[in-house]
C-alpha atoms as a PDB file:
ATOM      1  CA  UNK A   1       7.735  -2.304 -54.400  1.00  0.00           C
ATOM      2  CA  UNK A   2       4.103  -1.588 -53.292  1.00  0.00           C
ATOM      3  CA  UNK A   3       2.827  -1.865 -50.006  1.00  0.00           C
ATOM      4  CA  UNK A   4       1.199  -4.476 -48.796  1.00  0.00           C
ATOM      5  CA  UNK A   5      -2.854  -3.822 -47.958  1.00  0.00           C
ATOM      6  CA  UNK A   6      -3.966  -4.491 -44.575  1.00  0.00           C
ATOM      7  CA  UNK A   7      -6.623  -6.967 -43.785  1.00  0.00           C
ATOM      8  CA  UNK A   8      -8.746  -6.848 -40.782  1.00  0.00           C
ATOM      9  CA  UNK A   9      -5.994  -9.460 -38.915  1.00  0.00           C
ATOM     10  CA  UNK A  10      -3.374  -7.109 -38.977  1.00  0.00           C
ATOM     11  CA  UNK A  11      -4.907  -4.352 -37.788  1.00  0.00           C
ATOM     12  CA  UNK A  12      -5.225  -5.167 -33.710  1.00  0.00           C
ATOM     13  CA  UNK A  13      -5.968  -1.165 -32.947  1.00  0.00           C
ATOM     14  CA  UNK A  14      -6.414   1.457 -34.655  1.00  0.00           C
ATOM     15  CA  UNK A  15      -4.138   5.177 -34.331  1.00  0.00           C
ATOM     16  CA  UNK A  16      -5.378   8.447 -34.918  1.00  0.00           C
ATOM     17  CA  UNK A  17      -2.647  11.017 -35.339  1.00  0.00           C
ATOM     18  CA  UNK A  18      -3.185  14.729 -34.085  1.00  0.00           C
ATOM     19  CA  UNK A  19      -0.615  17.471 -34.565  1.00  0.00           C
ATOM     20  CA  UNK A  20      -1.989  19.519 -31.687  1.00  0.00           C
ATOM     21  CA  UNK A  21      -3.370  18.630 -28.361  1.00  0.00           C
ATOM     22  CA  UNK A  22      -7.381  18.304 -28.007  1.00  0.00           C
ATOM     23  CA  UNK A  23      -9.310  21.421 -26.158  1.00  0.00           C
ATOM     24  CA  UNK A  24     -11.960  18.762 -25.329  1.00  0.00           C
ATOM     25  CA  UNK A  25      -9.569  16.433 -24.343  1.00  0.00           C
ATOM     26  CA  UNK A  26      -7.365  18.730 -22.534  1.00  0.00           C
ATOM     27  CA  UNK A  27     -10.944  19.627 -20.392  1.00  0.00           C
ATOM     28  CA  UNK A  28     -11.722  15.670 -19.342  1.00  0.00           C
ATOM     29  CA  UNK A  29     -10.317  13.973 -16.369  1.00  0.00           C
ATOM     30  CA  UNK A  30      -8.529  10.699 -16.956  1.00  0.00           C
ATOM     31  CA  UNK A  31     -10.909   7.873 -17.769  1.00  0.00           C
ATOM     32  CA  UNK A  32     -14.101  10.597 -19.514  1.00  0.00           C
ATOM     33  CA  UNK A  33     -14.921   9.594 -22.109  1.00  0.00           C
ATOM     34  CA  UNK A  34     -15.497  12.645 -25.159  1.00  0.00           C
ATOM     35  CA  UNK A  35     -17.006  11.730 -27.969  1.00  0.00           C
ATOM     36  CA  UNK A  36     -15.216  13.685 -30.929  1.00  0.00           C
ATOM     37  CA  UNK A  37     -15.001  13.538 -35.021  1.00  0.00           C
ATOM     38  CA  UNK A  38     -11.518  12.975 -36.415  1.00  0.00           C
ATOM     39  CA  UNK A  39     -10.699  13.322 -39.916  1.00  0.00           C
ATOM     40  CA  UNK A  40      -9.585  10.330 -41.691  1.00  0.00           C
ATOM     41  CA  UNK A  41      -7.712  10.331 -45.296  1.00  0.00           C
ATOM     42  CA  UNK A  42     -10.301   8.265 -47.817  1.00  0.00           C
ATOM     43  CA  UNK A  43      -8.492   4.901 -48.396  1.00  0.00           C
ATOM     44  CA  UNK A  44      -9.579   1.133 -48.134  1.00  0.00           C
ATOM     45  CA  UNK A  45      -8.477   1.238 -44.979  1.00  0.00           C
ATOM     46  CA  UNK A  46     -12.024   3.078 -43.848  1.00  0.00           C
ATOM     47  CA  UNK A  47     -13.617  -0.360 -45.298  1.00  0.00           C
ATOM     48  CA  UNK A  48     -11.659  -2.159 -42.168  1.00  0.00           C
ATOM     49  CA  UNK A  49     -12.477   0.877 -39.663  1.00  0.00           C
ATOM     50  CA  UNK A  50     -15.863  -0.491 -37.313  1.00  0.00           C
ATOM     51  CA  UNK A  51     -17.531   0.166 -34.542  1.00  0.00           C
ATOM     52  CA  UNK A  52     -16.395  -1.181 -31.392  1.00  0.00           C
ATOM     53  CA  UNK A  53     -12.839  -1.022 -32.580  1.00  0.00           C
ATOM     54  CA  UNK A  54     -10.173  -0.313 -30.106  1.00  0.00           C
ATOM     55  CA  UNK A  55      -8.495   3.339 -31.088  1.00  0.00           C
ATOM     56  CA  UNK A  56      -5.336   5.349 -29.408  1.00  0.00           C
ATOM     57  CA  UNK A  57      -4.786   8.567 -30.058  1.00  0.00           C
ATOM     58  CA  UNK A  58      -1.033   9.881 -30.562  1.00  0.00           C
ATOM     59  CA  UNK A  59      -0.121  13.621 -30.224  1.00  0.00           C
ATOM     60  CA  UNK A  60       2.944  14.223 -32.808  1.00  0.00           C
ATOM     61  CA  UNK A  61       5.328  16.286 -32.781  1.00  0.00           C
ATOM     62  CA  UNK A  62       8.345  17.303 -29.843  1.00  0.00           C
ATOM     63  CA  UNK A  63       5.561  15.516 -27.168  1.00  0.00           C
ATOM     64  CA  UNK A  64       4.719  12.864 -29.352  1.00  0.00           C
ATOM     65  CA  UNK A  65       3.123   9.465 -28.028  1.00  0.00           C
ATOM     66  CA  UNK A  66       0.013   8.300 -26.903  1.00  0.00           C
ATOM     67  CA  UNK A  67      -2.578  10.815 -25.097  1.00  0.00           C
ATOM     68  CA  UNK A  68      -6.039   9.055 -24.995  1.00  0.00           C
ATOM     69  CA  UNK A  69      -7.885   5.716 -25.811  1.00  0.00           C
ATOM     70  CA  UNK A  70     -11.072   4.868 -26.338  1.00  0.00           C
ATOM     71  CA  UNK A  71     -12.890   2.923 -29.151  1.00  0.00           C
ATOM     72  CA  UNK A  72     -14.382   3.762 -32.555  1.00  0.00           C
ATOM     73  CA  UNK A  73     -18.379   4.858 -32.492  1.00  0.00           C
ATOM     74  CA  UNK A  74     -19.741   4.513 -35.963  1.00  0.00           C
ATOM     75  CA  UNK A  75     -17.878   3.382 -39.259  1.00  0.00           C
ATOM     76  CA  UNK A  76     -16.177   6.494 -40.949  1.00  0.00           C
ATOM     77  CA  UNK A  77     -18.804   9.014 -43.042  1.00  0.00           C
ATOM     78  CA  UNK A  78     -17.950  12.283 -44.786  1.00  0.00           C
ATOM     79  CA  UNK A  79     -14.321  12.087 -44.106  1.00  0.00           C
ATOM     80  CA  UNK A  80     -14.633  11.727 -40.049  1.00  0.00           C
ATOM     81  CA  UNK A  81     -14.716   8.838 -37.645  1.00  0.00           C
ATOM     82  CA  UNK A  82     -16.908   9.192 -34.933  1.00  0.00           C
ATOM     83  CA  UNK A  83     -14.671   7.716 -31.530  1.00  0.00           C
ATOM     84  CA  UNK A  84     -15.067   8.055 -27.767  1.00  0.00           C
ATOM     85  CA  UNK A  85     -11.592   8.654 -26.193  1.00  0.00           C
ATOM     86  CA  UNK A  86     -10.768   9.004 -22.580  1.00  0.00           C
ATOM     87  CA  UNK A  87      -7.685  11.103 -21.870  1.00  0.00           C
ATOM     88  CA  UNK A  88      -4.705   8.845 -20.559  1.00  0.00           C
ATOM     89  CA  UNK A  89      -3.812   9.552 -16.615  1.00  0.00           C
ATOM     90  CA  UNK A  90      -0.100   9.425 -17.569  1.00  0.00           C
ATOM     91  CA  UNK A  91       0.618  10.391 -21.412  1.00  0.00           C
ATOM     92  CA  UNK A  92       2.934   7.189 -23.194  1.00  0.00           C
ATOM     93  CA  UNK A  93       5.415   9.297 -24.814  1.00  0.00           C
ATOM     94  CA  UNK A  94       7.173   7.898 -27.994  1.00  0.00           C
ATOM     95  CA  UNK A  95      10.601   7.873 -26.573  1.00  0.00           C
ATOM     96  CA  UNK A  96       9.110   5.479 -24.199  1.00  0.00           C
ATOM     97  CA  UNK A  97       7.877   3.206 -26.655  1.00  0.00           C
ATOM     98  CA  UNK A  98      10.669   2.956 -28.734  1.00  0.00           C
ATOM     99  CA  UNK A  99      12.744   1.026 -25.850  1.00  0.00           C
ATOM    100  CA  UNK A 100      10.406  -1.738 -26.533  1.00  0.00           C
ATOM    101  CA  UNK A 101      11.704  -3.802 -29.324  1.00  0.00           C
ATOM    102  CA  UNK A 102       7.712  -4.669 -30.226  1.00  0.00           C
ATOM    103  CA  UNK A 103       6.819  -1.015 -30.991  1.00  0.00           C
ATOM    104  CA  UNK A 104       9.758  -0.074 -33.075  1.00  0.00           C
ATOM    105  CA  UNK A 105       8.028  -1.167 -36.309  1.00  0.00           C
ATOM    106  CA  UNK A 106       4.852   0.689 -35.666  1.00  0.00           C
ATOM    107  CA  UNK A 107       3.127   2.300 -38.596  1.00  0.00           C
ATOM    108  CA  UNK A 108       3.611   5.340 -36.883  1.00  0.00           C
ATOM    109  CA  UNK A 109       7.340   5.230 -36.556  1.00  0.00           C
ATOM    110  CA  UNK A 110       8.103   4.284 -39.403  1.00  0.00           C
ATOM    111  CA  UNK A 111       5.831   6.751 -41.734  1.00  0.00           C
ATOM    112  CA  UNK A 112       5.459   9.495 -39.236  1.00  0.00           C
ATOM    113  CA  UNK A 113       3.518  11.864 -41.651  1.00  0.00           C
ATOM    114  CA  UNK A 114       1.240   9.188 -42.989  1.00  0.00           C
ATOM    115  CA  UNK A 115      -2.483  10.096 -43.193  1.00  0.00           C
ATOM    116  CA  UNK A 116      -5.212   8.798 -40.343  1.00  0.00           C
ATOM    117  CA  UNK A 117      -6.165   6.172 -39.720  1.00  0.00           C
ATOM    118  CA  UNK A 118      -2.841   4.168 -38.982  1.00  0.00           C
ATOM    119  CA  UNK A 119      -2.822   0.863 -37.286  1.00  0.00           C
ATOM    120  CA  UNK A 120      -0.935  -1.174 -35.001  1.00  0.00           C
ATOM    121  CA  UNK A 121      -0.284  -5.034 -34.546  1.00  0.00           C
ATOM    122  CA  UNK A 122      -1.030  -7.092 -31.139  1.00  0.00           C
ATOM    123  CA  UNK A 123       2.460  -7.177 -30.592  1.00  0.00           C
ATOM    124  CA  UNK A 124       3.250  -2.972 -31.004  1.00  0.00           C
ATOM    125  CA  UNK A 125      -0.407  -2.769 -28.939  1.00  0.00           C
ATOM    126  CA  UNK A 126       0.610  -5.179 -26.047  1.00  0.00           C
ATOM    127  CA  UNK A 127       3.600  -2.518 -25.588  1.00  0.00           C
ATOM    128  CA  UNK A 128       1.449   0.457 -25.506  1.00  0.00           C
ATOM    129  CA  UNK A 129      -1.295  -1.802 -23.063  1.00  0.00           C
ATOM    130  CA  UNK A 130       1.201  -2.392 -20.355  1.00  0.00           C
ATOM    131  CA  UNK A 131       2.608   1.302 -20.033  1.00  0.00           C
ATOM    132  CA  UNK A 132      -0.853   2.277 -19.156  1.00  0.00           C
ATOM    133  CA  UNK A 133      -2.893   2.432 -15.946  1.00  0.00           C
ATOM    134  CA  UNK A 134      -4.667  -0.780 -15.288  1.00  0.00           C
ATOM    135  CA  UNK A 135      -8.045   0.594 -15.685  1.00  0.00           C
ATOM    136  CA  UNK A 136      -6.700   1.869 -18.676  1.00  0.00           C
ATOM    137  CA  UNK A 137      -5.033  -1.656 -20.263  1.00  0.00           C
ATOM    138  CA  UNK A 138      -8.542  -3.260 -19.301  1.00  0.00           C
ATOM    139  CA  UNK A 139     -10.862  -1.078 -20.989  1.00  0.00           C
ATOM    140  CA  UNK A 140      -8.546  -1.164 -23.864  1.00  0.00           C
ATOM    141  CA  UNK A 141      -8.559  -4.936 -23.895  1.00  0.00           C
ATOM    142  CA  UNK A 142     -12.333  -4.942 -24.000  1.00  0.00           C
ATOM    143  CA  UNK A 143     -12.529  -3.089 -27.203  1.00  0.00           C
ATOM    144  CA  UNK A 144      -9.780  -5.064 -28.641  1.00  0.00           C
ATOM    145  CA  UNK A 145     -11.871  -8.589 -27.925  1.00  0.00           C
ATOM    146  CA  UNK A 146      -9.257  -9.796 -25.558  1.00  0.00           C
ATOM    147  CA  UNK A 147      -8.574 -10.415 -22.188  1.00  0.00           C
ATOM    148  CA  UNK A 148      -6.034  -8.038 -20.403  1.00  0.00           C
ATOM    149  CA  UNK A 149      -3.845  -6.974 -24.014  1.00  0.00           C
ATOM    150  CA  UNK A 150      -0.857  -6.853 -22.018  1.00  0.00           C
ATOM    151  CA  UNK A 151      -1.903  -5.504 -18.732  1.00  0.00           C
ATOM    152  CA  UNK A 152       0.925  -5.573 -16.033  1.00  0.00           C
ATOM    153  CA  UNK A 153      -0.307  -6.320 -12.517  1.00  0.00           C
ATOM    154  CA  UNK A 154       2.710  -3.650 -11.110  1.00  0.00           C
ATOM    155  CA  UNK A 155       0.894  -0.640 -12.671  1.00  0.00           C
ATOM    156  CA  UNK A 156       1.743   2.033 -15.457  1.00  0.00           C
ATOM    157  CA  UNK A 157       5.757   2.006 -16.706  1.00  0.00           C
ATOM    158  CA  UNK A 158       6.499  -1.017 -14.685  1.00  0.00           C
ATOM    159  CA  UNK A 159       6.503  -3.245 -17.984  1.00  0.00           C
ATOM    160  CA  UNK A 160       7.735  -6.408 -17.660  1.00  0.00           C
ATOM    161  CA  UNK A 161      10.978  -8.028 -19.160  1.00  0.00           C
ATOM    162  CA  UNK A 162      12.067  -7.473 -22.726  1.00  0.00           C
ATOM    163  CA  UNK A 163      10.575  -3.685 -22.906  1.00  0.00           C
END
């Protein structure tokens, strides 16, 4: 059975995967933005990747989860994706996630090893939204288009009901 293509509804943010942490990541205080190049695997998926476009990105591996957000620069050229990213104050790790019955399903869980970009739903990004700072959740929302995706008024990890 083939998988279903994605169309631009489905795809609420996007997730680029890293197998080792960023040096100019590592370097930036929570909330600085760095502007970096990611590679991205050459798929229709690119087609759906634009500017303005919310973007996490999630550190695999042992430590896996989500280490920075940001939003996508310019649409994807010569096998990169220009995105600004902002290292996370407190890292979302994966194990964290997966208590919330939303994120289970996520691309990334289920196809671990799948090529960039991957995606997630409003749903499996409302989980991610309200683990993080609220500075965080807000700037987040604004690339998404939305108001507050998910922010929780207690803070990061105090998620509400139903995590």
């Amino acid at each position: 059975m083939a998988t279903p293509r994605l169309s631009a509804r489905d795809v609420a943010c996007w997730l680029l995967k890293t197998a080792s942490d960023v040096p100019e990541l590592a370097a930036a205080a929570p909330g600085e933005g760095v502007r970096l190049r990611r590679c991205v695997h050459p798929t229709y998926r690119l087609g759906l990747l634009l500017p303005g476009q919310p973007v996490l990105l999630w550190r695999s591996g042992p430590a896996a989860g989500v280490r920075a957000a940001g939003e996508v620069l310019a649409a994807p050229a010569d096998g990169a994706v220009e995105v600004l990213l902002s290292p996370l104050a407190e890292p979302v790790a994966r194990a964290e996630l997966l208590t919330d019955a939303r994120f289970r399903g996520a691309e990334v869980v289920r196809v671990p090893v799948g090529a960039n970009p991957s995606h997630l739903s409003a749903e499996q990004l409302a989980a991610v939204a309200e683990r993080l700072a609220p500075a965080e959740a807000e700037a987040l929302a604004r690339a998404a288009g939305t108001s507050a995706v998910g922010t929780n008024a207690a803070g990061p990890r105090g998620g509400p009901a139903g995590r």
